[in-house]
Protein backbone atom coordinates (compact mmCIF):
# COMPACT_ATOMS: atom_id res chain seq x y z
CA UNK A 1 -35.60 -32.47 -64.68
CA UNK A 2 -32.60 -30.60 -65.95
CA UNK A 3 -32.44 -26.58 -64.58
CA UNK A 4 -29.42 -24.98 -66.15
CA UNK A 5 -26.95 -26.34 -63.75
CA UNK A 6 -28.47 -28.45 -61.30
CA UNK A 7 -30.44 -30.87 -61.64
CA UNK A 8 -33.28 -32.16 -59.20
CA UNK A 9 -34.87 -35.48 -58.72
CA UNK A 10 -37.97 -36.44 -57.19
CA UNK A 11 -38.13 -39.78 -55.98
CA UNK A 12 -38.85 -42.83 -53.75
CA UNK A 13 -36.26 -43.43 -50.81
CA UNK A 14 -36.37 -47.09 -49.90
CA UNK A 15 -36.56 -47.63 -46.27
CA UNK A 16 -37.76 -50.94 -44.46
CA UNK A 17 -41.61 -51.25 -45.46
CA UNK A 18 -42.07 -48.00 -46.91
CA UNK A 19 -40.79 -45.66 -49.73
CA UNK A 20 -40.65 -42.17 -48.67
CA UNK A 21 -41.39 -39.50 -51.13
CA UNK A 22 -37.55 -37.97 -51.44
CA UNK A 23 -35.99 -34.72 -54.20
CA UNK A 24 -32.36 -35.39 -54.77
CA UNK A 25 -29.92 -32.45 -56.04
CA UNK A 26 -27.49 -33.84 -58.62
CA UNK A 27 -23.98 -32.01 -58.44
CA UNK A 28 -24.05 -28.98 -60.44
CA UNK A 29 -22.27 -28.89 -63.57
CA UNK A 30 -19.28 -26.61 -64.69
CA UNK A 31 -19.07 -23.48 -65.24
CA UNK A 32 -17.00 -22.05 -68.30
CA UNK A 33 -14.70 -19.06 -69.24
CA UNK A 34 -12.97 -18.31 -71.88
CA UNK A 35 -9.75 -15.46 -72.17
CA UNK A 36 -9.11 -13.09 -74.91
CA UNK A 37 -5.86 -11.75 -74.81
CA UNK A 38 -5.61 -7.67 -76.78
CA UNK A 39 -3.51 -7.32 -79.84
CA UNK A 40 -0.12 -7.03 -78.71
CA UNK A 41 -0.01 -9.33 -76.82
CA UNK A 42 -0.34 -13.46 -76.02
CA UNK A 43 -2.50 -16.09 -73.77
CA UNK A 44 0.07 -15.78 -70.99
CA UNK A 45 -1.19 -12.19 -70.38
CA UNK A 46 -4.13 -13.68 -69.32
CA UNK A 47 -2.80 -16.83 -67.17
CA UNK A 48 -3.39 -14.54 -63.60
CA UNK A 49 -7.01 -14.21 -63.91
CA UNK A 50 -7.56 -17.74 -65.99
CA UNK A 51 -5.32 -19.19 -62.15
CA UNK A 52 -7.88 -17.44 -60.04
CA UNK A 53 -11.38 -18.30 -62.08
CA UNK A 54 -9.84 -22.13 -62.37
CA UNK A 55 -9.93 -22.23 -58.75
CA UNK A 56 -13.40 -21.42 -58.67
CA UNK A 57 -14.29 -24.04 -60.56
CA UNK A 58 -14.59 -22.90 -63.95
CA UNK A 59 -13.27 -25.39 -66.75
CA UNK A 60 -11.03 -22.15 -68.63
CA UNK A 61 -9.63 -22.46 -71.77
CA UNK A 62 -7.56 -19.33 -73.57
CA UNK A 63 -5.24 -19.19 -76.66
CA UNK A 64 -3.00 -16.93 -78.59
CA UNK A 65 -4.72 -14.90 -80.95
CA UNK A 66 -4.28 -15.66 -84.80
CA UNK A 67 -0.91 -13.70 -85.61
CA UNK A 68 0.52 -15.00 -82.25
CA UNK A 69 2.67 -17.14 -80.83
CA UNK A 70 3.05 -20.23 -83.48
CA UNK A 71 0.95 -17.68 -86.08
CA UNK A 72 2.94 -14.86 -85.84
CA UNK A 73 4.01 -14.96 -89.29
CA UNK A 74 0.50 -14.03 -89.59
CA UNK A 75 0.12 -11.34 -87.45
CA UNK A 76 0.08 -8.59 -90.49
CA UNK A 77 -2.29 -10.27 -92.66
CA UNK A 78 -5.12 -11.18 -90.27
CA UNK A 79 -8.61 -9.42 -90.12
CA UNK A 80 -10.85 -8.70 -87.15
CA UNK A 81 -13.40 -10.88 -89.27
CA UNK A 82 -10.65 -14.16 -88.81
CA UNK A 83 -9.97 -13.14 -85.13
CA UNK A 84 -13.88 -13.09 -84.35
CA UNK A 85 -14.25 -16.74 -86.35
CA UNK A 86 -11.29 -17.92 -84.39
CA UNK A 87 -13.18 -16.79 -81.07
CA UNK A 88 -16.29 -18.91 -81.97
CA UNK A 89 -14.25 -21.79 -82.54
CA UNK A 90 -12.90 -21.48 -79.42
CA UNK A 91 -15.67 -20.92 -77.69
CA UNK A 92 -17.07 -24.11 -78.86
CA UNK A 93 -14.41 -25.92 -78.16
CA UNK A 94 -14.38 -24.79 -74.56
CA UNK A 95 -18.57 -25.25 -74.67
CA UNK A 96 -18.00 -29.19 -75.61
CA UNK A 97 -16.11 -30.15 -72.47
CA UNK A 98 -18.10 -33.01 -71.15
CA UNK A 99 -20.13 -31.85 -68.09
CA UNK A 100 -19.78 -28.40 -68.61
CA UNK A 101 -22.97 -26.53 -68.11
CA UNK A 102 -24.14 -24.76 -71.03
CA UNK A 103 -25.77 -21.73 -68.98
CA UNK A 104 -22.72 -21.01 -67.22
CA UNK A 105 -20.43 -19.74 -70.03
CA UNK A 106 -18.15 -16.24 -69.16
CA UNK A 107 -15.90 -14.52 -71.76
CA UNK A 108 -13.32 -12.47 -70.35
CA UNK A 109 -11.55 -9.70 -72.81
CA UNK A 110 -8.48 -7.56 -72.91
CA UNK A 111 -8.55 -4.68 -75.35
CA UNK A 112 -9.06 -5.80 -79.05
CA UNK A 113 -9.97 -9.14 -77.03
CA UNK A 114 -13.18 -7.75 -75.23
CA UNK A 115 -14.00 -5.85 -78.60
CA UNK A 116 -13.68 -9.26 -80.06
CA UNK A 117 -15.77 -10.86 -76.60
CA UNK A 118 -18.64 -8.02 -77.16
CA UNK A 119 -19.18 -9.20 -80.84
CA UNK A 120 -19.04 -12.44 -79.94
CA UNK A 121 -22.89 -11.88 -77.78
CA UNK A 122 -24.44 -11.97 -81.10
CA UNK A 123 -23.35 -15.28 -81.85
CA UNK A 124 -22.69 -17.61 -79.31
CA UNK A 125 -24.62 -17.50 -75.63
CA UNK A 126 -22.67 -15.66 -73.08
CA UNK A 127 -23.96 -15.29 -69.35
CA UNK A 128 -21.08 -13.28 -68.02
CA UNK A 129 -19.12 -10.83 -69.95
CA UNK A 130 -16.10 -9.34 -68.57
CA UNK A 131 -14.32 -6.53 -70.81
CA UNK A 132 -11.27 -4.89 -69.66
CA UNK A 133 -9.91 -1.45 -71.68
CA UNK A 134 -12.00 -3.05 -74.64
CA UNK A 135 -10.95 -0.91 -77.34
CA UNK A 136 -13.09 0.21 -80.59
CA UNK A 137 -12.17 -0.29 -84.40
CA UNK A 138 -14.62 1.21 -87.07
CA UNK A 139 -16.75 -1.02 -89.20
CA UNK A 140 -14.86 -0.44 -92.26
CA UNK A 141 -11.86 -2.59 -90.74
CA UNK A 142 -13.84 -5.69 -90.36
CA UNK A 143 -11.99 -7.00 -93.43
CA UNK A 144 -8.85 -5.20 -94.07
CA UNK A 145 -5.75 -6.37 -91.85
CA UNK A 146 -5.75 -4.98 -88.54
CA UNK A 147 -1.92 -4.19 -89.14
CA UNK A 148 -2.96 -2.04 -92.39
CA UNK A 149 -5.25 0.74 -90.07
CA UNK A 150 -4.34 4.04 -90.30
CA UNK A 151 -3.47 5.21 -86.94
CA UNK A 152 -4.71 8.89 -87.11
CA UNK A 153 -7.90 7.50 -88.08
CA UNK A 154 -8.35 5.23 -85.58
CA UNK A 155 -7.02 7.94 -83.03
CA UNK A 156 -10.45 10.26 -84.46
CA UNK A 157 -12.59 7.34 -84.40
CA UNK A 158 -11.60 6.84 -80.83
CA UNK A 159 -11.93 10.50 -79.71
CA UNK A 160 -15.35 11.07 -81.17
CA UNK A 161 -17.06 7.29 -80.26
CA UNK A 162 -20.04 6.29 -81.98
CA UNK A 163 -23.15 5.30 -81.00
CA UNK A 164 -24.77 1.71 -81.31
CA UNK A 165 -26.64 2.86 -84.48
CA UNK A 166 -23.30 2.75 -86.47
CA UNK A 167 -21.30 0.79 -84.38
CA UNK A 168 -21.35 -3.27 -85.13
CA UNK A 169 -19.73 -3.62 -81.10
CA UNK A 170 -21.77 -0.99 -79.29
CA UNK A 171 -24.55 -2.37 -81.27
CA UNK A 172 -23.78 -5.92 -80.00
CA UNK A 173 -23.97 -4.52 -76.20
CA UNK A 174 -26.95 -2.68 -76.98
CA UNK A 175 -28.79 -6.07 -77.45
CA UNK A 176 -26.76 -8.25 -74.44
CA UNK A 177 -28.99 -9.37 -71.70
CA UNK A 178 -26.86 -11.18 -69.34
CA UNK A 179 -24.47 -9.59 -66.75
CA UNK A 180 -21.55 -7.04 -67.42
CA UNK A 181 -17.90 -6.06 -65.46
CA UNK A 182 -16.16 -2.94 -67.13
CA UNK A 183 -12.40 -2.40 -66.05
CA UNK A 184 -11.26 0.59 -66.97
CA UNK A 185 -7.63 1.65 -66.50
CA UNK A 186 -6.71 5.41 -64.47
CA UNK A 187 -3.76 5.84 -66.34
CA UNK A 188 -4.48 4.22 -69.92
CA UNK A 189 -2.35 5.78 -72.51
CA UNK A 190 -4.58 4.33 -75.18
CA UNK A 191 -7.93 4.91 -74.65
CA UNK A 192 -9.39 8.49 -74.90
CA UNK A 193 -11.92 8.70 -72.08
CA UNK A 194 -14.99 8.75 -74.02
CA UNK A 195 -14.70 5.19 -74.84
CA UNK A 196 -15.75 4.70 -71.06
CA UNK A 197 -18.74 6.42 -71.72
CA UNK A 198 -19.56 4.51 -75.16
CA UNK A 199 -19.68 1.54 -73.49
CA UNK A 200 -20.96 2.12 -70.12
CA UNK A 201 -23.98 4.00 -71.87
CA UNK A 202 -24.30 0.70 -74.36
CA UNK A 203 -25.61 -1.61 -72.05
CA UNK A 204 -29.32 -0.46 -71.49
CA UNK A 205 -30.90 -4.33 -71.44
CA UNK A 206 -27.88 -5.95 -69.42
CA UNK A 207 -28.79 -7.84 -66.06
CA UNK A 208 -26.28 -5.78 -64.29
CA UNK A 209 -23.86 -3.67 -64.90
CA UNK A 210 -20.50 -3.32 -62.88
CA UNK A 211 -18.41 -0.69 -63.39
CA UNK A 212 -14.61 -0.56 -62.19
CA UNK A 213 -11.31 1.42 -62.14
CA UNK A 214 -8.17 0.77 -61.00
CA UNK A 215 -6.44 3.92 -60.67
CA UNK A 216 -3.08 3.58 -61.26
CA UNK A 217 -2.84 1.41 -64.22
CA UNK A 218 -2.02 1.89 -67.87
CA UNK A 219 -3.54 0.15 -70.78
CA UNK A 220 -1.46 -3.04 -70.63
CA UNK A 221 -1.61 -3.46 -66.65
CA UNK A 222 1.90 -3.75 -66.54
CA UNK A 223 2.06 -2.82 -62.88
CA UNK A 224 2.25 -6.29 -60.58
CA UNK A 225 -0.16 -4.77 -57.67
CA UNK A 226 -2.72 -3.58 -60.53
CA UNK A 227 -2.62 -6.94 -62.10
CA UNK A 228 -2.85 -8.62 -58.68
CA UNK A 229 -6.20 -6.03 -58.04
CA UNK A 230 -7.62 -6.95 -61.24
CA UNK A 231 -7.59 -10.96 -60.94
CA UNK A 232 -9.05 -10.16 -57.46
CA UNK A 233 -11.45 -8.26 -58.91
CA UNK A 234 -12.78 -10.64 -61.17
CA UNK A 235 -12.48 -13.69 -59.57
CA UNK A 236 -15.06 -11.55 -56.94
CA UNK A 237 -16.93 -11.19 -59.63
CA UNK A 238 -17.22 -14.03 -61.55
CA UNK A 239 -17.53 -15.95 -57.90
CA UNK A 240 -20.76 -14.25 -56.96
CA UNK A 241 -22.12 -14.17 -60.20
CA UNK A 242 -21.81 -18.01 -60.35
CA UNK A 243 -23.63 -18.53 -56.68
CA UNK A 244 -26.54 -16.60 -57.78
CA UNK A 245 -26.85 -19.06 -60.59
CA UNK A 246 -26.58 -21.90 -58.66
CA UNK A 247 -29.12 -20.83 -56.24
CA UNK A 248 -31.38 -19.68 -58.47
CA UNK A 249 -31.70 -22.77 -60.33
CA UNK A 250 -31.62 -24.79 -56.87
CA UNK A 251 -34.61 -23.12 -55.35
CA UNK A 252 -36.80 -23.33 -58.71
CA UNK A 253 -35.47 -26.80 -59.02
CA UNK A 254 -36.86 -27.50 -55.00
CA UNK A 255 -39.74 -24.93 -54.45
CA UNK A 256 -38.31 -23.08 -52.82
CA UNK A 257 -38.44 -19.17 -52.57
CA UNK A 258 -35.42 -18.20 -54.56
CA UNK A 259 -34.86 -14.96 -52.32
């Protein structure tokens, strides 16, 4: 029988005038993540971390964002509606890899991109959720171009965040059971601090809930020792997070007492 990603056999081992009664552990299958890069910026912002998950194991796939790289003739004209129907189509794309196992599925955000990876929860099955400096945009923007916002009101929105009751991305957190990382930037020049609290408060029915800072780094993580922190960080995270899993579904697969 099939358990998430393992999958256990019982069966007859042929031996010389006997079959012995035998339970064989098939190789696990794949784990998946997928990388949102923020607004302003591309997939290679996110081609540390994506290094350091790969060589977990993880199939990853990233991309630019609509009004990126070959679409940046686009960039002023796309909605947050487009960018979250362009997520789902990549995450289904990255969930039809042959062998990859379908209970093992991270998203990893920057920014607009974990605002983007939160709403995503209510859509498409997520296990792990990793959201660095995700950002919030009022509902009213969902279809108006991002590059049309008006900055001061974004700036209030941001100072005075709301609560999951009129919020479509708190909302989506509010309702996300798997498990959550939270990277949160000492020296963002973006973010008003209560946005910290929004989220970290959002999360009442997660499995767990990690919170992080790293203390010296600004919105973007342009510093080379805070990026390096950060893809150690989550590779830690992402690494453990996968054992359990694998264990889990091994000792319910053989019997055996999954603690």
């Amino acid at each position: 029988m099939a358990l998430d990603a393992t999958e256990v056999r019982v069966e007859r081992l042929q031996v010389p005038g006997s079959g012995l009664a035998a339970t064989r552990t098939h190789a696990p299958g794949v784990p998946g993540a997928l990388f949102v890069h923020g607004w302003t910026g591309s997939r290679q912002d996110m081609a540390g971390p994506m290094a350091e998950v790969a060589a977990l194991g993880y199939a990853c796939l990233d991309y630019d964002l609509r009004g990126h790289g070959a679409t940046a003739a686009e960039h002023d004209s796309v909605t947050p509606r487009q960018s979250l129907d362009d997520l789902a189509a990549a995450y289904d794309a990255l969930a039809a890899t042959p062998g990859l196992d379908a209970g093992a599925i991270a998203v990893v955000g920057t920014s607009f991109g974990a605002w983007l990876a939160a709403l995503l929860t209510r859509e498409r099955p997520v296990r792990w959720l990793a959201l660095r400096v995700p950002a919030l945009y009022p509902d009213e923007c969902w279809d108006r171009p991002k590059a049309a916002m008006d900055a001061g009101a974004l700036a209030r929105y941001r100072r005075r965040p709301p609560s999951p009751e009129t919020d479509r991305a708190l909302a989506a957190c509010a309702r996300y059971d798997g498990d959550v990382l939270l990277v949160w930037s000492g020296r963002d020049e973006v973010l008003p601090p209560g946005i910290a609290d929004a989220f970290q408060t959002a999360f009442p029915r997660a499995r767990s809930l990690t919170v992080r800072r790293l203390r010296d780094a600004d919105h973007a993580l342009t510093g080379a020792r805070q990026r390096r922190e950060y893809r150690t960080l989550l590779a830690a995270w992402l690494g453990d997070l996968l054992r359990h899993h694998r264990r889990t579904a091994l000792a319910a697969g053989l019997g055996a007492d999954p603690g």
